[in-house]
PDB file of N, CA and C in Angstrom:
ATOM      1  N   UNK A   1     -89.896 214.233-152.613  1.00  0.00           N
ATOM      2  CA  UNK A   1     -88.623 214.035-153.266  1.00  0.00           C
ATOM      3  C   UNK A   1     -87.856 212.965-152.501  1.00  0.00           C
ATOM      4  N   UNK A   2     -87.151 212.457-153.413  1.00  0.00           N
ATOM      5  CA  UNK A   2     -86.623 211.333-152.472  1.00  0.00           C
ATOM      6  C   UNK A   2     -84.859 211.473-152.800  1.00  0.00           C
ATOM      7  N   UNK A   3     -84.002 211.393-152.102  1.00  0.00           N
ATOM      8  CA  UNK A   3     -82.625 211.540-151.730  1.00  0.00           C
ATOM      9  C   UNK A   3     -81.974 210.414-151.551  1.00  0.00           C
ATOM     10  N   UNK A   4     -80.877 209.927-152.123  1.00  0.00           N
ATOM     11  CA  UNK A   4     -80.072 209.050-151.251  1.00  0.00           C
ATOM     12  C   UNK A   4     -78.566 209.676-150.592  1.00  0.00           C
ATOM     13  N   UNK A   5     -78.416 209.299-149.296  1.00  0.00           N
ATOM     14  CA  UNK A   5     -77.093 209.790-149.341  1.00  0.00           C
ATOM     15  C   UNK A   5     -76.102 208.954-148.928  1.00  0.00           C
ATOM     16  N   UNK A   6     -74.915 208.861-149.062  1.00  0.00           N
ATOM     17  CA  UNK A   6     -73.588 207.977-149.093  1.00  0.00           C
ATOM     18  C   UNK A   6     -72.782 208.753-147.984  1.00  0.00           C
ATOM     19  N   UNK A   7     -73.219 208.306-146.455  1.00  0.00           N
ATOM     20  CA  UNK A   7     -72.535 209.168-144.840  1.00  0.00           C
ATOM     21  C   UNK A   7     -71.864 208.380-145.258  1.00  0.00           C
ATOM     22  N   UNK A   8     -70.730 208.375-144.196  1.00  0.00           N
ATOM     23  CA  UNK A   8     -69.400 207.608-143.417  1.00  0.00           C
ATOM     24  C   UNK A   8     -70.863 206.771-142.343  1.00  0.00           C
ATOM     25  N   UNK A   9     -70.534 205.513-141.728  1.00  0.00           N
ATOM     26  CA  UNK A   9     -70.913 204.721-141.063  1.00  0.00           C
ATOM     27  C   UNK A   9     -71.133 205.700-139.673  1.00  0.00           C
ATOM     28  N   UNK A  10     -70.016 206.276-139.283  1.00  0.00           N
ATOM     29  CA  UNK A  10     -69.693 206.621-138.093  1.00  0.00           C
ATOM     30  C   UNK A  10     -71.091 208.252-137.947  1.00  0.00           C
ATOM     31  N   UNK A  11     -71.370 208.859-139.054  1.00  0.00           N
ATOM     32  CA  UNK A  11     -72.139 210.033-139.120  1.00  0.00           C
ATOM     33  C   UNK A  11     -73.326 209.184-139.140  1.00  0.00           C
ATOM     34  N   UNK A  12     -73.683 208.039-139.878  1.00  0.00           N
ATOM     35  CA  UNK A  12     -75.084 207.423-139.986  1.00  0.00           C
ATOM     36  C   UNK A  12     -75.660 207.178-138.723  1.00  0.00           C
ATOM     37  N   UNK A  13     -74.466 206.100-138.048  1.00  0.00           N
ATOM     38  CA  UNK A  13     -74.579 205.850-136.968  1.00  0.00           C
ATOM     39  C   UNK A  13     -75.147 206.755-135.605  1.00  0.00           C
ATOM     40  N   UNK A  14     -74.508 208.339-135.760  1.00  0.00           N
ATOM     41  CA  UNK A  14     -74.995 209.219-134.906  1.00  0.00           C
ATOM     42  C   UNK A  14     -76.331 209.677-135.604  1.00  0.00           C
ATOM     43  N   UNK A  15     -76.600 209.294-136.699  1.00  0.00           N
ATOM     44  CA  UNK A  15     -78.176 210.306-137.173  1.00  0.00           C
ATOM     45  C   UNK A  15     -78.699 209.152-136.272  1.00  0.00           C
ATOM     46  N   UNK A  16     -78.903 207.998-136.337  1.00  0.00           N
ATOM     47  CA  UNK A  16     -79.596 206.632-136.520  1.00  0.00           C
ATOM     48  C   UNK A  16     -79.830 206.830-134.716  1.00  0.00           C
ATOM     49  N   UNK A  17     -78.527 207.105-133.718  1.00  0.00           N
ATOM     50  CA  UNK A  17     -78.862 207.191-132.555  1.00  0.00           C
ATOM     51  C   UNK A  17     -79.932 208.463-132.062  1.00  0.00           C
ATOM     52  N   UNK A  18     -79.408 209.874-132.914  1.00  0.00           N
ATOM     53  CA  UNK A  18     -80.088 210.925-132.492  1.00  0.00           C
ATOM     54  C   UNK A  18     -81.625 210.465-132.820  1.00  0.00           C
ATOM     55  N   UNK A  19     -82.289 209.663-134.254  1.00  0.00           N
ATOM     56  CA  UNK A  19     -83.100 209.322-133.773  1.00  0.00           C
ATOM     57  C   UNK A  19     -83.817 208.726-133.553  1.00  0.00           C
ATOM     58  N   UNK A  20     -83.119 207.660-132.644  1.00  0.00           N
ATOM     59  CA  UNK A  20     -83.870 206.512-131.921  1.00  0.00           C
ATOM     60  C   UNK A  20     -84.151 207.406-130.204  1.00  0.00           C
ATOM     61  N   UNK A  21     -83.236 208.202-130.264  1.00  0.00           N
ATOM     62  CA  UNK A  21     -83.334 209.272-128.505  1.00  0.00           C
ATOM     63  C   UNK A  21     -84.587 209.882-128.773  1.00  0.00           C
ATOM     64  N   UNK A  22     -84.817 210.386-129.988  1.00  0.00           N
ATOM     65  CA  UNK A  22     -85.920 211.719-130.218  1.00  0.00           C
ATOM     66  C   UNK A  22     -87.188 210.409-130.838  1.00  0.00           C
ATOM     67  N   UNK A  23     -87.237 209.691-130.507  1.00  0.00           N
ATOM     68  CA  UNK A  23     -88.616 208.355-130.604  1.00  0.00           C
ATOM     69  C   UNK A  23     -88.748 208.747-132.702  1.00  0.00           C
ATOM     70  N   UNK A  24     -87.963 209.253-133.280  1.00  0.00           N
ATOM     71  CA  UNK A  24     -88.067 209.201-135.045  1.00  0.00           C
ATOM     72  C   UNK A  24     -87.413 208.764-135.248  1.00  0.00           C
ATOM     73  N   UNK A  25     -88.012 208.278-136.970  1.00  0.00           N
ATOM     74  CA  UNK A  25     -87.397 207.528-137.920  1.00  0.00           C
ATOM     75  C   UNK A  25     -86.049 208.405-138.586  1.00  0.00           C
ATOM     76  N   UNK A  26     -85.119 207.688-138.603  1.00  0.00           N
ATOM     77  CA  UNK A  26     -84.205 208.724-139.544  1.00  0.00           C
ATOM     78  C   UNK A  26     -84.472 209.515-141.029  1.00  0.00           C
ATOM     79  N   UNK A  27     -85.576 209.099-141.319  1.00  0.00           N
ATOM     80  CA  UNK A  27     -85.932 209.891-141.959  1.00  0.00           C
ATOM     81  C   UNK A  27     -86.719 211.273-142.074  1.00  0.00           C
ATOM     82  N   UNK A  28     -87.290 210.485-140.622  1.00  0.00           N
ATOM     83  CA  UNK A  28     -87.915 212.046-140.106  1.00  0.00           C
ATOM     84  C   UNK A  28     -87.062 213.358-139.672  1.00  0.00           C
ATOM     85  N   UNK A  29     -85.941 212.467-139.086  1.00  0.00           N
ATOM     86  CA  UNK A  29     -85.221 213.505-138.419  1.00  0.00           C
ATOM     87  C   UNK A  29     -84.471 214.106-139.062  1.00  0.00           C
ATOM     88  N   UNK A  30     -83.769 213.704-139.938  1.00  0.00           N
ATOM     89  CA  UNK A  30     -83.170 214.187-141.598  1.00  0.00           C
ATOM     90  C   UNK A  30     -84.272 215.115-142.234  1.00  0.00           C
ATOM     91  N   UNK A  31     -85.255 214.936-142.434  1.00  0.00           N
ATOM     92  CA  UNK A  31     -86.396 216.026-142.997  1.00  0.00           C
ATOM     93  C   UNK A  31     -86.388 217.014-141.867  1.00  0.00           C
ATOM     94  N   UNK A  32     -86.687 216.940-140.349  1.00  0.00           N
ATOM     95  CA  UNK A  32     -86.722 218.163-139.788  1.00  0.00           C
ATOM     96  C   UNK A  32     -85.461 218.894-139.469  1.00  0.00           C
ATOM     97  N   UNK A  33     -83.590 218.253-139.580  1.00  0.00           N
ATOM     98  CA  UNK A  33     -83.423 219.243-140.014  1.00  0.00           C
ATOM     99  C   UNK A  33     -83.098 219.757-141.226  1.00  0.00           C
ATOM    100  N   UNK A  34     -83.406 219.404-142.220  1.00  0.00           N
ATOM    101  CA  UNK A  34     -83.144 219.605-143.576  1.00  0.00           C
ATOM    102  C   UNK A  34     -84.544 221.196-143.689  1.00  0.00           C
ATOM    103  N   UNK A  35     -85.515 220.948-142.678  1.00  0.00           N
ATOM    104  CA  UNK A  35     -86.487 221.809-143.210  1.00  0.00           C
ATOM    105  C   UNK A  35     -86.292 223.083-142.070  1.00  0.00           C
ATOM    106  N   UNK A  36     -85.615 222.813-140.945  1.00  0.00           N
ATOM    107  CA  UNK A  36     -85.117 223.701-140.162  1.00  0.00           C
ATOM    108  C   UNK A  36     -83.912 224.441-141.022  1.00  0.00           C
ATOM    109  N   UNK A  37     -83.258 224.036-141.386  1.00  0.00           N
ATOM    110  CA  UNK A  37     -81.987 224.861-142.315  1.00  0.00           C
ATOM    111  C   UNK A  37     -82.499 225.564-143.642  1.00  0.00           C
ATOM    112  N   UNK A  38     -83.756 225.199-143.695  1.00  0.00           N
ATOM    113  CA  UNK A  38     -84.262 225.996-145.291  1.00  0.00           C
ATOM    114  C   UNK A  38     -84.014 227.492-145.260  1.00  0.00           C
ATOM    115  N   UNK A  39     -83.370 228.104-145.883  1.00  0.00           N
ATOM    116  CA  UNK A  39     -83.712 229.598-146.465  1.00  0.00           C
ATOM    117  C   UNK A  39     -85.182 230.177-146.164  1.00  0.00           C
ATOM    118  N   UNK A  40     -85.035 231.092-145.286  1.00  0.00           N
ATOM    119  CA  UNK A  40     -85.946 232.152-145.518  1.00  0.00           C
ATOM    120  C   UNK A  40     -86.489 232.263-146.563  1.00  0.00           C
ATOM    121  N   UNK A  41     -87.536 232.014-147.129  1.00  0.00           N
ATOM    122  CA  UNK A  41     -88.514 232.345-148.630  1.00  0.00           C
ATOM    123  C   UNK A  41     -88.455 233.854-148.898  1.00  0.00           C
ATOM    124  N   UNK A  42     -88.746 234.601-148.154  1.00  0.00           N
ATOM    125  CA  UNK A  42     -88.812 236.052-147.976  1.00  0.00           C
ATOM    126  C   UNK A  42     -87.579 236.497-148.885  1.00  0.00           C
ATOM    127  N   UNK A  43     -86.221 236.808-147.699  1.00  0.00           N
ATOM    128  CA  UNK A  43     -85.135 236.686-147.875  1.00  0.00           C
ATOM    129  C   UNK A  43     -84.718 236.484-149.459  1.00  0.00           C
ATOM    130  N   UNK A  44     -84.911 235.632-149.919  1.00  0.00           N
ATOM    131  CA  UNK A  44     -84.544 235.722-151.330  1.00  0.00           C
ATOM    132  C   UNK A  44     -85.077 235.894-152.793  1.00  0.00           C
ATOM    133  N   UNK A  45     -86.354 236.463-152.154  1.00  0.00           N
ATOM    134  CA  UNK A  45     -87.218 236.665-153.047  1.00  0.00           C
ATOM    135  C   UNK A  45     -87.210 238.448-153.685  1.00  0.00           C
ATOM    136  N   UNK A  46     -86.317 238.445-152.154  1.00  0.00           N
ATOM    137  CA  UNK A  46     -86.199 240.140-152.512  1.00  0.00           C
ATOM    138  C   UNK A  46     -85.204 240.593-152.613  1.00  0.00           C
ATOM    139  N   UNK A  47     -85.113 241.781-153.787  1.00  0.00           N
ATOM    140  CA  UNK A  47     -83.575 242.227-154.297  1.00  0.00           C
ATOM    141  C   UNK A  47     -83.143 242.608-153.132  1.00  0.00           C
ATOM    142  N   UNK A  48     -81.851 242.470-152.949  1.00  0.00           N
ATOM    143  CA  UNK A  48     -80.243 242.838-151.949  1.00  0.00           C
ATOM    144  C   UNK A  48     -80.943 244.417-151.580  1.00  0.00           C
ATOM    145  N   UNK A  49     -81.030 245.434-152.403  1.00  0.00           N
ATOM    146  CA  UNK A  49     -81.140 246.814-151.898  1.00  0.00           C
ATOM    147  C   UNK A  49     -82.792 246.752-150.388  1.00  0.00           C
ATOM    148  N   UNK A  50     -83.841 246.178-151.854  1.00  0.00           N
ATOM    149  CA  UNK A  50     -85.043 245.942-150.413  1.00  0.00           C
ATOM    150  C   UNK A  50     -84.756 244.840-149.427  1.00  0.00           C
ATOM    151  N   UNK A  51     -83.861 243.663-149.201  1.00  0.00           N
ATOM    152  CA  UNK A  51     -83.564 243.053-148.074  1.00  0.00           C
ATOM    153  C   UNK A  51     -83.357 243.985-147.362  1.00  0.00           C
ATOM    154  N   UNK A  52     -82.052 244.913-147.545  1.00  0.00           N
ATOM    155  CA  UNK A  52     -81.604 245.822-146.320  1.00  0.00           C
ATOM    156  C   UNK A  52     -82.423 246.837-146.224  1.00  0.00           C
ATOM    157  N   UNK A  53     -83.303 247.233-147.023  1.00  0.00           N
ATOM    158  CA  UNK A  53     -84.230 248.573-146.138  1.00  0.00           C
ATOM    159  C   UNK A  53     -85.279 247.680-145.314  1.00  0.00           C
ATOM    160  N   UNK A  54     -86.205 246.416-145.774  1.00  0.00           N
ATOM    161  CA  UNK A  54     -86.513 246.067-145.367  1.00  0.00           C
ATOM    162  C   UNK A  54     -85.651 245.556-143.602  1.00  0.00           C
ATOM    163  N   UNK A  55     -84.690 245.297-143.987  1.00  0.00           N
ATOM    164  CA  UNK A  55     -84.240 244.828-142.307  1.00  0.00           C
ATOM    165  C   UNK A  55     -83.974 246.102-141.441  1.00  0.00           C
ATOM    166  N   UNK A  56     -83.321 247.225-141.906  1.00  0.00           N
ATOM    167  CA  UNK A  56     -83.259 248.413-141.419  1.00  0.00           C
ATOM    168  C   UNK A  56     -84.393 248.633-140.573  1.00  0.00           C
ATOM    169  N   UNK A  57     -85.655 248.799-141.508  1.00  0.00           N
ATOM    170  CA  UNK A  57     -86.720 248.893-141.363  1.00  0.00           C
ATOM    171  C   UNK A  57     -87.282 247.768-139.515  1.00  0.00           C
ATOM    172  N   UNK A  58     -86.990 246.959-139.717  1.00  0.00           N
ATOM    173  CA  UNK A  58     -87.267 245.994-138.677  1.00  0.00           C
ATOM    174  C   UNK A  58     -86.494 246.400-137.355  1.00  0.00           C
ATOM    175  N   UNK A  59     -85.136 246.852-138.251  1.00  0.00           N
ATOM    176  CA  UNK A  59     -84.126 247.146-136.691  1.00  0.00           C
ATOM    177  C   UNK A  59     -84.881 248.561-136.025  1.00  0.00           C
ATOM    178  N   UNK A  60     -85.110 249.792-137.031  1.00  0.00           N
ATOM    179  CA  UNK A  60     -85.709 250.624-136.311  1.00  0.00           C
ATOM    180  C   UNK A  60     -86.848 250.832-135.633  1.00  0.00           C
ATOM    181  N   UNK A  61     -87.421 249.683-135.946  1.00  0.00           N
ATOM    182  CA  UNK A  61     -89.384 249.072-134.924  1.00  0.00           C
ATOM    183  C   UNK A  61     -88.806 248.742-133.711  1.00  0.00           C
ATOM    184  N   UNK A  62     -87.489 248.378-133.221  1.00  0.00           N
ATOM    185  CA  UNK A  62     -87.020 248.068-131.718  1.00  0.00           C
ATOM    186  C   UNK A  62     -86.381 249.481-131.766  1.00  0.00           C
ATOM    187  N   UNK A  63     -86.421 250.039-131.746  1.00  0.00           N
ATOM    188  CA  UNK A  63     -85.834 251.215-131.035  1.00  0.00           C
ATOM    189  C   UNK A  63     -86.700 251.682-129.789  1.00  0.00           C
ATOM    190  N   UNK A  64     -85.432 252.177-128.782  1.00  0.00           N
ATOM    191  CA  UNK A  64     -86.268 252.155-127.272  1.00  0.00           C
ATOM    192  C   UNK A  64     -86.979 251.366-126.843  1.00  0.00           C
ATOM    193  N   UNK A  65     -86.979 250.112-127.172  1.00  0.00           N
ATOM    194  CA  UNK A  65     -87.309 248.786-126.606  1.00  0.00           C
ATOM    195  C   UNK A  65     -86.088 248.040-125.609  1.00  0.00           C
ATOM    196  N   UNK A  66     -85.160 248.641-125.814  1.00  0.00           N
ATOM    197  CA  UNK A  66     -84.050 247.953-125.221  1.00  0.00           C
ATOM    198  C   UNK A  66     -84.233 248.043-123.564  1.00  0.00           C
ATOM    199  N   UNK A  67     -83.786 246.944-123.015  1.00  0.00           N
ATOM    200  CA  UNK A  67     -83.753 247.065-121.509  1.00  0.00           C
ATOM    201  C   UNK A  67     -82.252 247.193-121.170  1.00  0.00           C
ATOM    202  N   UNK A  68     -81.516 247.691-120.060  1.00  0.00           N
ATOM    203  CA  UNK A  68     -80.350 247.519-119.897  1.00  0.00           C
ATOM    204  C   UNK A  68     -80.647 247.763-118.488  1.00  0.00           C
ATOM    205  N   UNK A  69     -79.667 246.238-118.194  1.00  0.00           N
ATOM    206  CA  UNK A  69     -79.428 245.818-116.900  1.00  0.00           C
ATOM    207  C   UNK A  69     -78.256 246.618-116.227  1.00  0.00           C
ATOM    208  N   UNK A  70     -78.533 246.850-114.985  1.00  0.00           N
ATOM    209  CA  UNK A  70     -77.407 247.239-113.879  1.00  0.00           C
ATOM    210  C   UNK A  70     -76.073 246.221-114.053  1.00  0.00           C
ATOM    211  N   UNK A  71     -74.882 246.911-114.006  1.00  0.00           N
ATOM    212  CA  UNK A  71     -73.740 246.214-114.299  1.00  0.00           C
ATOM    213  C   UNK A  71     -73.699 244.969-113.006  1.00  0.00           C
ATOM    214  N   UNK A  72     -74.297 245.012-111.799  1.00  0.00           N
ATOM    215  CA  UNK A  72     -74.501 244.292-110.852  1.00  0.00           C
ATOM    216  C   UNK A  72     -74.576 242.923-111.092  1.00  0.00           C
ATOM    217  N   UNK A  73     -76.396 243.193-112.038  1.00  0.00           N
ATOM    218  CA  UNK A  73     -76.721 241.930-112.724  1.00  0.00           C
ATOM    219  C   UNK A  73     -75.957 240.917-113.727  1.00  0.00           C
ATOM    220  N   UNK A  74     -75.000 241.618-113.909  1.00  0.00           N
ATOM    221  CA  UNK A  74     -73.745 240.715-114.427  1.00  0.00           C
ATOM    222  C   UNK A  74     -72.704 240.063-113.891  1.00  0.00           C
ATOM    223  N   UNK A  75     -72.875 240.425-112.361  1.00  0.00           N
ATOM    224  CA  UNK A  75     -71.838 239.969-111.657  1.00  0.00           C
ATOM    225  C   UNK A  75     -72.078 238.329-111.106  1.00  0.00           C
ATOM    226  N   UNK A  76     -71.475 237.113-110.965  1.00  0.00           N
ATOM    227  CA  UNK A  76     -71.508 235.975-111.053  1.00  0.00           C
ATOM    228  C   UNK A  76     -72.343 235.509-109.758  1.00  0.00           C
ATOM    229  N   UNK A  77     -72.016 236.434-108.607  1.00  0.00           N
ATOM    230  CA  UNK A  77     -73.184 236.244-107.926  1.00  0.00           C
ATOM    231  C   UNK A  77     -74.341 236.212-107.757  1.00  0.00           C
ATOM    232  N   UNK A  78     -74.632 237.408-108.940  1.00  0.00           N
ATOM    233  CA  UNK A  78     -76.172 237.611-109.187  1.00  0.00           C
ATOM    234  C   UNK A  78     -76.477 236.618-110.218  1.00  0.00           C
ATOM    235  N   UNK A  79     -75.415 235.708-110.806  1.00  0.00           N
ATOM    236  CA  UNK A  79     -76.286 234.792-111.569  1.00  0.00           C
ATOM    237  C   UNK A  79     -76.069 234.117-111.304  1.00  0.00           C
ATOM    238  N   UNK A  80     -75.308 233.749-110.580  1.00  0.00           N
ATOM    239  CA  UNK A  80     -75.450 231.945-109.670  1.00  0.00           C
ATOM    240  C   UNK A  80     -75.754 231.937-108.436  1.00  0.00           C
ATOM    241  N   UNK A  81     -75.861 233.192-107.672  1.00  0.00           N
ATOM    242  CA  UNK A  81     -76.380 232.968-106.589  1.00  0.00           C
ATOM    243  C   UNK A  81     -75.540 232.172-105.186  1.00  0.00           C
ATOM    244  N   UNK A  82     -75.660 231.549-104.816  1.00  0.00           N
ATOM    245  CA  UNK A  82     -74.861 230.393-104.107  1.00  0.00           C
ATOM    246  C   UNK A  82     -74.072 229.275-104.680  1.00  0.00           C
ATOM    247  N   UNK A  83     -75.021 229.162-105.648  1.00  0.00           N
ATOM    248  CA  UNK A  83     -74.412 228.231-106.897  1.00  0.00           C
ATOM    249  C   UNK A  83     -72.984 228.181-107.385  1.00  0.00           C
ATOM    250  N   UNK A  84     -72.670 229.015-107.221  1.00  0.00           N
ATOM    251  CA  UNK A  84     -71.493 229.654-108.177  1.00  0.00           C
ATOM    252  C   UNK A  84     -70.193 229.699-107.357  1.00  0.00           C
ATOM    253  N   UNK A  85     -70.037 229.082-106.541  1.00  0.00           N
ATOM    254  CA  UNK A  85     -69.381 229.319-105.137  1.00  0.00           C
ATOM    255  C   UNK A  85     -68.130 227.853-105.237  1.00  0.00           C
TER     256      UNK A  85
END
């Protein structure tokens, strides 16, 4: 399929830099994220009531999987270390 689109200079300009940084054509990079933002296929294929049992369903397969950290490990020392100083 082919698209044209009508940016502001100033938005072209940043696709055109993002990708000359990432070594693609702006067209490539416009397709990956145009194909990164696609809809879930799944997702809308299925009525509203089976989305949510289905996700229910998913949330209750992690049950007691959870880890929980010592309130410690939250403290800025323990995550920066010296760093953080």
């Amino acid at each position: 399929m082919t698209v044209t689109l009508n940016l502001p200079p100033q938005v072209e300009q940043a696709y055109l830099a993002e990708a000359h940084a990432k070594g693609l054509s702006l067209e490539d990079l416009v397709q990956d994220v145009l194909l990164a933002r696609q809809p879930s296929p799944v997702a809308h294929q299925l009525p509203p009531d089976e989305w949510v049992r289905e996700f229910k369903a998913w949330v209750e397969s992690h049950t007691g999987n959870t880890i929980v950290l010592p309130d410690a490990a939250m403290e800025r020392e323990s995550i920066y270390g010296d760093h953080g100083r």
